[in-house]
PDB file of N, CA and C in Angstrom:
ATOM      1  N   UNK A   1     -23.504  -1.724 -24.733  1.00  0.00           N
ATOM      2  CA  UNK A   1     -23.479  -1.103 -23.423  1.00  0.00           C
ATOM      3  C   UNK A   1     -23.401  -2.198 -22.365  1.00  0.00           C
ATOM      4  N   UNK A   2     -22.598  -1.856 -21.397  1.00  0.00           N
ATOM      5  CA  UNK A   2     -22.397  -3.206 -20.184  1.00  0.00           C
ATOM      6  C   UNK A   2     -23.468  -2.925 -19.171  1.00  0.00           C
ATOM      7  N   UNK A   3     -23.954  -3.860 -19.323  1.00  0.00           N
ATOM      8  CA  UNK A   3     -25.308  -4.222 -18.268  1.00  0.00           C
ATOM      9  C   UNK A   3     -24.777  -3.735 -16.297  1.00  0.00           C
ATOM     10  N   UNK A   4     -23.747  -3.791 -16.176  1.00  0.00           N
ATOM     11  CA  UNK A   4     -22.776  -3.550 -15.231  1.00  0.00           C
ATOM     12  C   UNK A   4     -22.192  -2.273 -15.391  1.00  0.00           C
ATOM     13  N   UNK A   5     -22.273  -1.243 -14.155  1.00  0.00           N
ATOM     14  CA  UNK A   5     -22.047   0.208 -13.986  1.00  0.00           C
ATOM     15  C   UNK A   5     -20.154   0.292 -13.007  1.00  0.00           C
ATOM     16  N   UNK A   6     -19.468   0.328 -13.730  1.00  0.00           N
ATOM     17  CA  UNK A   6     -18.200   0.286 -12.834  1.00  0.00           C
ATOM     18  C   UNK A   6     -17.770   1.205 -12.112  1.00  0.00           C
ATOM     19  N   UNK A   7     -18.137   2.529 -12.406  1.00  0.00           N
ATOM     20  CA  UNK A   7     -17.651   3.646 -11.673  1.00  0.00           C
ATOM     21  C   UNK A   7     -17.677   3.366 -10.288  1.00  0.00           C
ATOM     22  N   UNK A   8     -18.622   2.929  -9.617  1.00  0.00           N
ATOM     23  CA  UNK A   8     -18.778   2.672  -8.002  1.00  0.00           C
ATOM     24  C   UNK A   8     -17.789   2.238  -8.005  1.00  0.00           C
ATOM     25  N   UNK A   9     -17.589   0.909  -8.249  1.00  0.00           N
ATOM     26  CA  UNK A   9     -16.043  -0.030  -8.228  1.00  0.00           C
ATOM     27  C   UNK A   9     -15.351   0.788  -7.836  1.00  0.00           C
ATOM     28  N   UNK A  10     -14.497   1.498  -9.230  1.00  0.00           N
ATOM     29  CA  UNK A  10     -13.584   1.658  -9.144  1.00  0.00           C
ATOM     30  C   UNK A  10     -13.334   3.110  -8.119  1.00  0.00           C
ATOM     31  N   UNK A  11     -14.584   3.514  -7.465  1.00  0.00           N
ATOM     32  CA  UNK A  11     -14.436   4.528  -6.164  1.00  0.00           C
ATOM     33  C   UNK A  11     -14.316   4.068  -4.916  1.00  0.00           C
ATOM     34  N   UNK A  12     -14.701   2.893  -4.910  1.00  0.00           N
ATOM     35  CA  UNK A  12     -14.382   2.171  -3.708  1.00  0.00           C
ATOM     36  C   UNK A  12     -12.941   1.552  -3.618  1.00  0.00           C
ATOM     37  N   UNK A  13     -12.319   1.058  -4.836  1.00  0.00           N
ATOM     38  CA  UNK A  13     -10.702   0.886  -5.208  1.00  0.00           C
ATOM     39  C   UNK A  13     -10.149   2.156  -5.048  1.00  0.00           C
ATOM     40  N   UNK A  14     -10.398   3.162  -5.341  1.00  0.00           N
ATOM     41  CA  UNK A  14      -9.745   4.302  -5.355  1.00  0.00           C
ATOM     42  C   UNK A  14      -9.439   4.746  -3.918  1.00  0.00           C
ATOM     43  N   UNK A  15     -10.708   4.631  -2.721  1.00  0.00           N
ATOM     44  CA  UNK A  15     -10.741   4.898  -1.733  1.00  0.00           C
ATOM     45  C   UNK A  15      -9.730   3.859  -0.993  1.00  0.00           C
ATOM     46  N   UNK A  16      -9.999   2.642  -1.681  1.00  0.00           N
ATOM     47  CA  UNK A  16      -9.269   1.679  -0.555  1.00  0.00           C
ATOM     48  C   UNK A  16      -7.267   2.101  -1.139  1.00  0.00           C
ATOM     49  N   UNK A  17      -7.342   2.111  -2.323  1.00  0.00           N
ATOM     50  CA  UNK A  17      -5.775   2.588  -2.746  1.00  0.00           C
ATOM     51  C   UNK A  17      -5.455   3.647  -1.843  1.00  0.00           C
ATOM     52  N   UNK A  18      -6.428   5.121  -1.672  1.00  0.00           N
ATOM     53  CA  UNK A  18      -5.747   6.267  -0.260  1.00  0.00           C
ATOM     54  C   UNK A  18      -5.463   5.969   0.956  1.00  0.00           C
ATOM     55  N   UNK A  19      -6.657   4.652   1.240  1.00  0.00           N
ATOM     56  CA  UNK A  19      -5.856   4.152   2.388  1.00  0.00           C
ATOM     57  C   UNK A  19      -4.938   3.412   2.444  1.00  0.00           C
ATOM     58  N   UNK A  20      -4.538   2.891   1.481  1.00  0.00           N
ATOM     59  CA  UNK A  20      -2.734   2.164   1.353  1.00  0.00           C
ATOM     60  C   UNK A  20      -2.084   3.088   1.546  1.00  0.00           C
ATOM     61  N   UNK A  21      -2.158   4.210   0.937  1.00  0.00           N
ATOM     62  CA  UNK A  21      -1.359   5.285   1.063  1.00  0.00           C
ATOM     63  C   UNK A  21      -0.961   6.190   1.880  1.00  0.00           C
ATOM     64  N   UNK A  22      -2.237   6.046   2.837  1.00  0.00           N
ATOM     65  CA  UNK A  22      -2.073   6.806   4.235  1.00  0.00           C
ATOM     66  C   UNK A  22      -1.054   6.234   4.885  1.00  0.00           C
ATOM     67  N   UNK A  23      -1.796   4.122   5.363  1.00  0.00           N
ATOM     68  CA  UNK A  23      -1.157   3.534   6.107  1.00  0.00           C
ATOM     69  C   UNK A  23       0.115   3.391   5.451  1.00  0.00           C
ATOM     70  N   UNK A  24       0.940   3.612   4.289  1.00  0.00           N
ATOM     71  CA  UNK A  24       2.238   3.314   4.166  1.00  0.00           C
ATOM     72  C   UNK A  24       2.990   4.317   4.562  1.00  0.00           C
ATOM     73  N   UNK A  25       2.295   5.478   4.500  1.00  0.00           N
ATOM     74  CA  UNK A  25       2.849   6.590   4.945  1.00  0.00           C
ATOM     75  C   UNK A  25       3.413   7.037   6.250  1.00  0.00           C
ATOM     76  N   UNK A  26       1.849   6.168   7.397  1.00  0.00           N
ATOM     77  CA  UNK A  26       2.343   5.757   8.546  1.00  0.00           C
ATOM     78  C   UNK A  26       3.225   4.721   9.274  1.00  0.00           C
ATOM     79  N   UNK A  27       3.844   4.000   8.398  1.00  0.00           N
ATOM     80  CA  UNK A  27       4.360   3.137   8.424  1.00  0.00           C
ATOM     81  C   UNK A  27       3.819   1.389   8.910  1.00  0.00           C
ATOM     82  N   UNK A  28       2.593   1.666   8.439  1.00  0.00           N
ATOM     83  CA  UNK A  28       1.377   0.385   8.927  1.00  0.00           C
ATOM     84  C   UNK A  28       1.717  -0.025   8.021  1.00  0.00           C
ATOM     85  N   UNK A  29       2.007  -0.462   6.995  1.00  0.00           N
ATOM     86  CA  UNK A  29       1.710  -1.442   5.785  1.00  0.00           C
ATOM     87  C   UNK A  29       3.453  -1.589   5.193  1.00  0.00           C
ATOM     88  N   UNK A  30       3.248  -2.806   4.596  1.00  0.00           N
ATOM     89  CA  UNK A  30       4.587  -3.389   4.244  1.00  0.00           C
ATOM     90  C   UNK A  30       4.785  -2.116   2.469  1.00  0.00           C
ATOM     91  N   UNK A  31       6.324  -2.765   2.361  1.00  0.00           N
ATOM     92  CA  UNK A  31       6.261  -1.649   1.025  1.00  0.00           C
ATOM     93  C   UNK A  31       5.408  -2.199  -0.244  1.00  0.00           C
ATOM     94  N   UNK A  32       4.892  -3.238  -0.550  1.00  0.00           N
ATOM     95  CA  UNK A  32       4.639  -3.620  -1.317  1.00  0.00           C
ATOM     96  C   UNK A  32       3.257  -3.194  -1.601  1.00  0.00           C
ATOM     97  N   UNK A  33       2.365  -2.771  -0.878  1.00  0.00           N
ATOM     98  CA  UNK A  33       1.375  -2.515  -0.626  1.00  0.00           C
ATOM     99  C   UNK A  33       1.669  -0.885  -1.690  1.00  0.00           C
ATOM    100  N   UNK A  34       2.394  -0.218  -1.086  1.00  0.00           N
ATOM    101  CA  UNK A  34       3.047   1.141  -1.458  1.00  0.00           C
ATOM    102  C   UNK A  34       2.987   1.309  -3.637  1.00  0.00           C
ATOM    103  N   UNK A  35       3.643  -0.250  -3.434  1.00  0.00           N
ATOM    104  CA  UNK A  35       3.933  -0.115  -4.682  1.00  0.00           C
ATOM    105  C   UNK A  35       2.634  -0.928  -5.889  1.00  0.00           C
ATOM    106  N   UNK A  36       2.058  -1.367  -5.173  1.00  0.00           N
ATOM    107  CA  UNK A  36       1.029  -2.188  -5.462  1.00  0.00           C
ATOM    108  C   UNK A  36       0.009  -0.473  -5.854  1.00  0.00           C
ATOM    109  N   UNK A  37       0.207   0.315  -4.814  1.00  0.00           N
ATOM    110  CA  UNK A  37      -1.003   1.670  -4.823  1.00  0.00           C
ATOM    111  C   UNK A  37      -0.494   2.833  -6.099  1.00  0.00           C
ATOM    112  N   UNK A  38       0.981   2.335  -5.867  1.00  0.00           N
ATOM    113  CA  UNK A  38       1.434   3.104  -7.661  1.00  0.00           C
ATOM    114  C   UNK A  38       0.895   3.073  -8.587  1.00  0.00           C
ATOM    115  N   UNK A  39       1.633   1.641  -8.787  1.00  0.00           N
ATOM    116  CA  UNK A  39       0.344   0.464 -10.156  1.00  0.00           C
ATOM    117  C   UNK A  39      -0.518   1.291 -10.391  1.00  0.00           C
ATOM    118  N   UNK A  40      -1.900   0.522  -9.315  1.00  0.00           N
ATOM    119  CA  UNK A  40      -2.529   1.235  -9.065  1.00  0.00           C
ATOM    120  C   UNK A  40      -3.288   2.918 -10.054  1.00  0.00           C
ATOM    121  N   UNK A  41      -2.589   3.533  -9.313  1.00  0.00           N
ATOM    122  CA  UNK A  41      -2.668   5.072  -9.469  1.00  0.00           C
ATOM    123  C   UNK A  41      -2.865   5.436 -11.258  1.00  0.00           C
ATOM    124  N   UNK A  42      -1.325   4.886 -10.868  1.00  0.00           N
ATOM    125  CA  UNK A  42      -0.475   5.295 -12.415  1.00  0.00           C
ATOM    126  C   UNK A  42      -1.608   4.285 -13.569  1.00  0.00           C
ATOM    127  N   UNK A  43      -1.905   3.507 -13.284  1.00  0.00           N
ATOM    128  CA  UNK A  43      -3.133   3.162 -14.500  1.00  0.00           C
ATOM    129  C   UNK A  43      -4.543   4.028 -14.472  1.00  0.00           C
ATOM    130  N   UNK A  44      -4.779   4.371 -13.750  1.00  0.00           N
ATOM    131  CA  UNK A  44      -5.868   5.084 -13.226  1.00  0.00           C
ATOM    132  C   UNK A  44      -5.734   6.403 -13.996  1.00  0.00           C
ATOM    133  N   UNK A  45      -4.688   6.953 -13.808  1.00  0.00           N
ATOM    134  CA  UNK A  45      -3.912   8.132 -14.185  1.00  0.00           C
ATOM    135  C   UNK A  45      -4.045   8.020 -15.877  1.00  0.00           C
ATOM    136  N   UNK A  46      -3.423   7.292 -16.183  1.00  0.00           N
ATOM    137  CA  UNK A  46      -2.822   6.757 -17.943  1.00  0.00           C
ATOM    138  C   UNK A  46      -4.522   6.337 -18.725  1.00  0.00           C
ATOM    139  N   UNK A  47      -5.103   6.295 -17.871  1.00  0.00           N
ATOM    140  CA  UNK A  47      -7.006   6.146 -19.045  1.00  0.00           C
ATOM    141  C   UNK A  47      -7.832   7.214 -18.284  1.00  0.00           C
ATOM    142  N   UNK A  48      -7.129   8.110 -18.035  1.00  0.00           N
ATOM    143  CA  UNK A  48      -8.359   9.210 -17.978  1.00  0.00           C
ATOM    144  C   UNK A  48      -8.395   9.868 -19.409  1.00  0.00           C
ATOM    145  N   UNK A  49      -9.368  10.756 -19.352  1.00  0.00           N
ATOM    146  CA  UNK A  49      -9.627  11.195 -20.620  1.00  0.00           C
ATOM    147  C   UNK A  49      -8.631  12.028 -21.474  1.00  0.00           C
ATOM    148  N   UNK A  50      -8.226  13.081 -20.444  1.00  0.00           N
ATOM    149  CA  UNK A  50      -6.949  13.916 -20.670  1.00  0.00           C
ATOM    150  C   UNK A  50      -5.853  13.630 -21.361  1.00  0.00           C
ATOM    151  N   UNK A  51      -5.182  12.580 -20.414  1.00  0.00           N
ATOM    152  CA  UNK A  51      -4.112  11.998 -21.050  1.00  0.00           C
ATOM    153  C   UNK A  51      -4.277  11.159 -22.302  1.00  0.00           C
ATOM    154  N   UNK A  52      -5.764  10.546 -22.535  1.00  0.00           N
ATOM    155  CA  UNK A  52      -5.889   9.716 -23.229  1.00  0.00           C
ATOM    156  C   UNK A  52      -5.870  11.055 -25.202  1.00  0.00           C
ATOM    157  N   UNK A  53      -6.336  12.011 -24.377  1.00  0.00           N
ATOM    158  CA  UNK A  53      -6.532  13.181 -25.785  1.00  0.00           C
ATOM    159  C   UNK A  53      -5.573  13.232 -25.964  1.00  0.00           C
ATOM    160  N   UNK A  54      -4.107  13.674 -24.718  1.00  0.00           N
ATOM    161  CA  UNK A  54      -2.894  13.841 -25.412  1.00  0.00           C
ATOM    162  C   UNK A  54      -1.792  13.345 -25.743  1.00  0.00           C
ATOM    163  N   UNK A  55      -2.050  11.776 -26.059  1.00  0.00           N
ATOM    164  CA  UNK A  55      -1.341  10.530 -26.231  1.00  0.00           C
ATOM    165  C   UNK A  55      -1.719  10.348 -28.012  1.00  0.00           C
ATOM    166  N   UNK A  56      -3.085  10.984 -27.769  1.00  0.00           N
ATOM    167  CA  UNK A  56      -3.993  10.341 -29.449  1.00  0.00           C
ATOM    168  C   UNK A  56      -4.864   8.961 -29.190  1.00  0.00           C
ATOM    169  N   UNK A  57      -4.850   8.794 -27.940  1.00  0.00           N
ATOM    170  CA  UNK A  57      -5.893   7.222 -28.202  1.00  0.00           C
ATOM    171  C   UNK A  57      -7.309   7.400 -28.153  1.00  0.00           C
ATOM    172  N   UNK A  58      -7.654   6.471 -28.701  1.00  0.00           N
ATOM    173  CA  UNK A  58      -9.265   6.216 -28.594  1.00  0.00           C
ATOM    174  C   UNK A  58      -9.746   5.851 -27.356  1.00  0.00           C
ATOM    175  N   UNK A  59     -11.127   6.203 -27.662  1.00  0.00           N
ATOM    176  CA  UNK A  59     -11.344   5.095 -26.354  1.00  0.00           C
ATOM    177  C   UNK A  59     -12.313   3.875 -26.793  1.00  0.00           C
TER     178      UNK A  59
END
């Protein structure tokens, strides 16, 4: 077991990724930022549990 609790982390990444997403939306932020919040996402997305059942992986 990791002595270290990540979920906070990665809610505070999560939060700061919506605001990439806002500001790219508003046109505040360069595109890279945009694509950086994909990344992002799309890994976020790809190890949740769901997808992880209907791929077949472990965890």
């Amino acid at each position: 077991m990791d002595a270290f609790n990540h979920e906070p982390v990665k809610y505070v990444i999560d939060g700061l990724s919506l605001g990439v997403v806002v500001g790219t939306l508003a046109n505040a932020l360069p595109s890279i930022a945009a694509v950086m919040t994909i990344i992002w996402t799309s890994i976020r997305i790809w190890e949740t549990d769901t997808l992880k059942r209907w791929t077949g992986r472990k965890d």
